[in-house]
N, C-alpha and C. Protein backbone atom coordinates (compact mmCIF):
# COMPACT_ATOMS: atom_id res chain seq x y z
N UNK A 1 -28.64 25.98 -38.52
CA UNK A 1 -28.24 25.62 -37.18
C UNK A 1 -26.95 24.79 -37.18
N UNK A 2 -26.80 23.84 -37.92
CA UNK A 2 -25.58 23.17 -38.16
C UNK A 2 -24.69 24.05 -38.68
N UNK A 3 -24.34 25.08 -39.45
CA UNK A 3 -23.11 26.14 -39.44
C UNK A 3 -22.89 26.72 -37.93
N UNK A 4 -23.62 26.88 -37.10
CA UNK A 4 -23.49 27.45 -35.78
C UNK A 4 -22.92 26.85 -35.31
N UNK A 5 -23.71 25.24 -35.16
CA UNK A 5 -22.59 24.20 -34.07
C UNK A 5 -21.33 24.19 -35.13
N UNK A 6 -20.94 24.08 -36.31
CA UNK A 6 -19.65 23.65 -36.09
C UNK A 6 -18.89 25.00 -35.78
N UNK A 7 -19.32 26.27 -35.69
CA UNK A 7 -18.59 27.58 -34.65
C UNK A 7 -18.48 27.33 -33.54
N UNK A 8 -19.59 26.60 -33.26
CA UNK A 8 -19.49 26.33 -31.48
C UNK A 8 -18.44 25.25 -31.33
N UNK A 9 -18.40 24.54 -31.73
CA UNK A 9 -17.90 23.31 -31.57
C UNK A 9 -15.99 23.62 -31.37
N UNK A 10 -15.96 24.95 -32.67
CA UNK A 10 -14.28 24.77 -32.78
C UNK A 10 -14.37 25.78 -31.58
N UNK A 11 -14.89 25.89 -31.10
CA UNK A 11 -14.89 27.31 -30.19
C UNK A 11 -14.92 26.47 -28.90
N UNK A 12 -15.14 25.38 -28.70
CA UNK A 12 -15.30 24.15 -27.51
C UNK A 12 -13.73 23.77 -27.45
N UNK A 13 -13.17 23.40 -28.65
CA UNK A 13 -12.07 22.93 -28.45
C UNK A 13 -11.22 23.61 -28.65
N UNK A 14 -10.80 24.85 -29.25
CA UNK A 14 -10.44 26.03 -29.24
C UNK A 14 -9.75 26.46 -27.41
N UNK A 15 -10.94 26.71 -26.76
CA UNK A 15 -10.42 27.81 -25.61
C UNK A 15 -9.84 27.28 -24.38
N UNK A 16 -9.95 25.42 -24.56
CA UNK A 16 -9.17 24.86 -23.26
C UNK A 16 -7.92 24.63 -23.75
N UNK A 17 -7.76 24.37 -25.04
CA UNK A 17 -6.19 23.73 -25.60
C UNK A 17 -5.47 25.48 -25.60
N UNK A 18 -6.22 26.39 -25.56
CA UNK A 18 -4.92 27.92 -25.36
C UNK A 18 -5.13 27.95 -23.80
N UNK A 19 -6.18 27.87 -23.02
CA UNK A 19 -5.51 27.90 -21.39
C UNK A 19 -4.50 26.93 -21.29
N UNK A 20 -4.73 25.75 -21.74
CA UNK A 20 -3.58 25.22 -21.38
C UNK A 20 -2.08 25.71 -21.71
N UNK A 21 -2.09 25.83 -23.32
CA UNK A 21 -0.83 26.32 -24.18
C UNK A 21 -0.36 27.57 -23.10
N UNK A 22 -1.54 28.50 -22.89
CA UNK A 22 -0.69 29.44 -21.98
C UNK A 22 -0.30 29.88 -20.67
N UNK A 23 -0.61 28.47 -19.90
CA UNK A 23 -0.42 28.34 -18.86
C UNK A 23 1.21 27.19 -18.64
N UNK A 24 0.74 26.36 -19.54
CA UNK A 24 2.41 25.91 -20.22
C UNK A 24 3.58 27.17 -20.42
N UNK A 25 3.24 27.73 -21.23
CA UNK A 25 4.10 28.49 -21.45
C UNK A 25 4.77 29.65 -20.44
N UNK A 26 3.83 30.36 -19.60
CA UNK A 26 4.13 30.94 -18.61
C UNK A 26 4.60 30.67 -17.57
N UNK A 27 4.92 28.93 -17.49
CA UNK A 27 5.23 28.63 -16.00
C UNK A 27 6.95 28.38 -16.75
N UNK A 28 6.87 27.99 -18.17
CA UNK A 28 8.13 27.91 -18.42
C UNK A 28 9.35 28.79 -18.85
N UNK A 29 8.25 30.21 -18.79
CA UNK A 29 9.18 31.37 -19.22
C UNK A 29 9.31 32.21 -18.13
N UNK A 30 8.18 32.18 -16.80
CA UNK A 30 8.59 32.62 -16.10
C UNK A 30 8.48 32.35 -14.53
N UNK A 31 7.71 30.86 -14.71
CA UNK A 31 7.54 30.23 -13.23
C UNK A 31 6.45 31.16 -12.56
N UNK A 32 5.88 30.53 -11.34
CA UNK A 32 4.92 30.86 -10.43
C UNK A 32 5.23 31.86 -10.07
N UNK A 33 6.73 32.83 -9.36
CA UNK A 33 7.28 33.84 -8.83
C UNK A 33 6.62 34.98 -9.20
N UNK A 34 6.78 35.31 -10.18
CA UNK A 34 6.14 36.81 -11.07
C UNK A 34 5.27 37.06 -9.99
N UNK A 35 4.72 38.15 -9.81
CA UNK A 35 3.57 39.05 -8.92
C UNK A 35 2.71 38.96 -9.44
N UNK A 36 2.59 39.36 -10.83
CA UNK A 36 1.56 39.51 -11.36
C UNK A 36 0.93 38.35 -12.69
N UNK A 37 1.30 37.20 -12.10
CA UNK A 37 1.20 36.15 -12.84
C UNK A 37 -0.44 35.90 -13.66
N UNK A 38 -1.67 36.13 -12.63
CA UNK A 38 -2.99 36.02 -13.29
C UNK A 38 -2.84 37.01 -14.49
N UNK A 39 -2.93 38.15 -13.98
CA UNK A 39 -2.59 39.69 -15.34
C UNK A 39 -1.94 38.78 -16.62
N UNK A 40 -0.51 38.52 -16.03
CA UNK A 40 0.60 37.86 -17.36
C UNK A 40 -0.37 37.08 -18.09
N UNK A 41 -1.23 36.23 -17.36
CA UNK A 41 -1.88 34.70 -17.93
C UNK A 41 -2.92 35.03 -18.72
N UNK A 42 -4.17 36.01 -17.99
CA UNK A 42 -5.03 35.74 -18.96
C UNK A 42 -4.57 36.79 -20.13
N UNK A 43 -3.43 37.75 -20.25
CA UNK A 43 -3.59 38.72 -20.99
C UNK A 43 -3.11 38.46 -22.28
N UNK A 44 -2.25 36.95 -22.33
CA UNK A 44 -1.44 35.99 -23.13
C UNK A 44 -2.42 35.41 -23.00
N UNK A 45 -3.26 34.96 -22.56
CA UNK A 45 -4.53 33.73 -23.64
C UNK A 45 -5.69 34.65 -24.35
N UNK A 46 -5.96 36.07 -23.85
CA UNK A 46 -6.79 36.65 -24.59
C UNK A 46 -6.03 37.27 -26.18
N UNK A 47 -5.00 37.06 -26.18
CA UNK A 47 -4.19 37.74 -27.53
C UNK A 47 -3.83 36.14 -28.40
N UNK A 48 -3.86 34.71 -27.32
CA UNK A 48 -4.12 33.03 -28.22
C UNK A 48 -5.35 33.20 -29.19
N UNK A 49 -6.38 33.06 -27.91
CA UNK A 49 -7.55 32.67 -28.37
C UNK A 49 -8.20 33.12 -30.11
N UNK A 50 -8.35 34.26 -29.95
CA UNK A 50 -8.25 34.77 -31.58
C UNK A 50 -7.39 34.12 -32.62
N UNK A 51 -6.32 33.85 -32.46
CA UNK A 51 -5.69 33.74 -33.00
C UNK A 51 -5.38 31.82 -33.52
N UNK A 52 -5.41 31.66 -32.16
CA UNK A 52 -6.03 30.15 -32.82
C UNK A 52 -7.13 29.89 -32.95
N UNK A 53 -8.28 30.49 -33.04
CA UNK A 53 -9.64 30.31 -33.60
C UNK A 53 -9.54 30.15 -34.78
N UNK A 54 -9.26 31.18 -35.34
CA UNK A 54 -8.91 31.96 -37.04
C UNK A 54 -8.21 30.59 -37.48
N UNK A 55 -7.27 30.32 -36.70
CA UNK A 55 -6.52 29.08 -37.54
C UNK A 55 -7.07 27.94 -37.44
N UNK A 56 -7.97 27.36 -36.82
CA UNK A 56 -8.71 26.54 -36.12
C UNK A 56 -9.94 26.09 -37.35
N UNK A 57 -10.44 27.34 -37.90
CA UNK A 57 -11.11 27.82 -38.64
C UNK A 57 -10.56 27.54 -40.37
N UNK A 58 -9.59 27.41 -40.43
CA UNK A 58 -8.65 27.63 -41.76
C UNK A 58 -8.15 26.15 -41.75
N UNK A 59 -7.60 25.45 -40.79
CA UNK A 59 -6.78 24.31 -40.36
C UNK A 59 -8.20 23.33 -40.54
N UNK A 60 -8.82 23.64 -39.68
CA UNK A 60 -9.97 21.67 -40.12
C UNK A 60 -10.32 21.48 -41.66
N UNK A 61 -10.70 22.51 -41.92
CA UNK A 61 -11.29 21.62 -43.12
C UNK A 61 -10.39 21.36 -44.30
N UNK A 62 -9.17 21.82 -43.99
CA UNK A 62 -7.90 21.34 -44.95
C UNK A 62 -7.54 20.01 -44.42
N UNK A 63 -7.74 19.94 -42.97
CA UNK A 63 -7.35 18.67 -42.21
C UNK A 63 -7.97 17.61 -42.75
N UNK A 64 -9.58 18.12 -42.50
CA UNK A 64 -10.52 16.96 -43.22
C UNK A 64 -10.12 16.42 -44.78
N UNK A 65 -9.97 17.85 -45.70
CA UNK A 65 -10.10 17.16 -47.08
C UNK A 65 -8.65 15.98 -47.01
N UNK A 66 -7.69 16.80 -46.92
CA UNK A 66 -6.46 15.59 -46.52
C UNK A 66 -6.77 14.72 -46.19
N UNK A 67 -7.58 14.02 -44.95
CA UNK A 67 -7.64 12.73 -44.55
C UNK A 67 -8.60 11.73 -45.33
N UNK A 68 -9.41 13.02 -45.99
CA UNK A 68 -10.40 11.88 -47.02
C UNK A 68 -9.48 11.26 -48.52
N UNK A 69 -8.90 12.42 -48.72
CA UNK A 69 -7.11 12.16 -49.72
C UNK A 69 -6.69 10.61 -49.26
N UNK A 70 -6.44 10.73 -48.36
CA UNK A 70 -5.36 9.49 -48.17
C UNK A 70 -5.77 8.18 -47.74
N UNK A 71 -7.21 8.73 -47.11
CA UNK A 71 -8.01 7.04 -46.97
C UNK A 71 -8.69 6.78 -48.03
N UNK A 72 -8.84 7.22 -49.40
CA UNK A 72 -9.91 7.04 -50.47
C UNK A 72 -8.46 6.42 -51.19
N UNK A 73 -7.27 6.42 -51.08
CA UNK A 73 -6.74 5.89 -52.15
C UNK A 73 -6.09 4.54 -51.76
């Protein structure tokens, strides 16, 4: 059960930090104007999300061992 939560967990913090990233990004590449701005939005966070999962996934626990690195010495 504890391998699950920590899937769940990166998967918690995972899918609000890419709405945001791609809602950032779309207002700065192409502003509110576009027509079809929802389409643009979620179709650019469904091609994030994967993608920073995977790294999300790869990235903590290198994060972790590093920080135990540098406070143990």
């Amino acid at each position: 059960m504890k391998l699950v939560a920590k899937y769940v967990n990166t998967l918690f913090v995972v899918t609000p930090m890419t709405l945001i990233m791609a809602v950032c990004v779309l207002i700065l590449n192409n502003g509110y104007e576009k027509e079809a701005w929802m389409f643009t939005f979620f179709k650019s966070w469904l091609i994030m999300l994967p993608i920073a999962y995977v790294s999300a996934l790869i990235i903590i626990p290198l994060a972790n061992k590093l920080t135990l690195y540098i406070f143990r010495a």
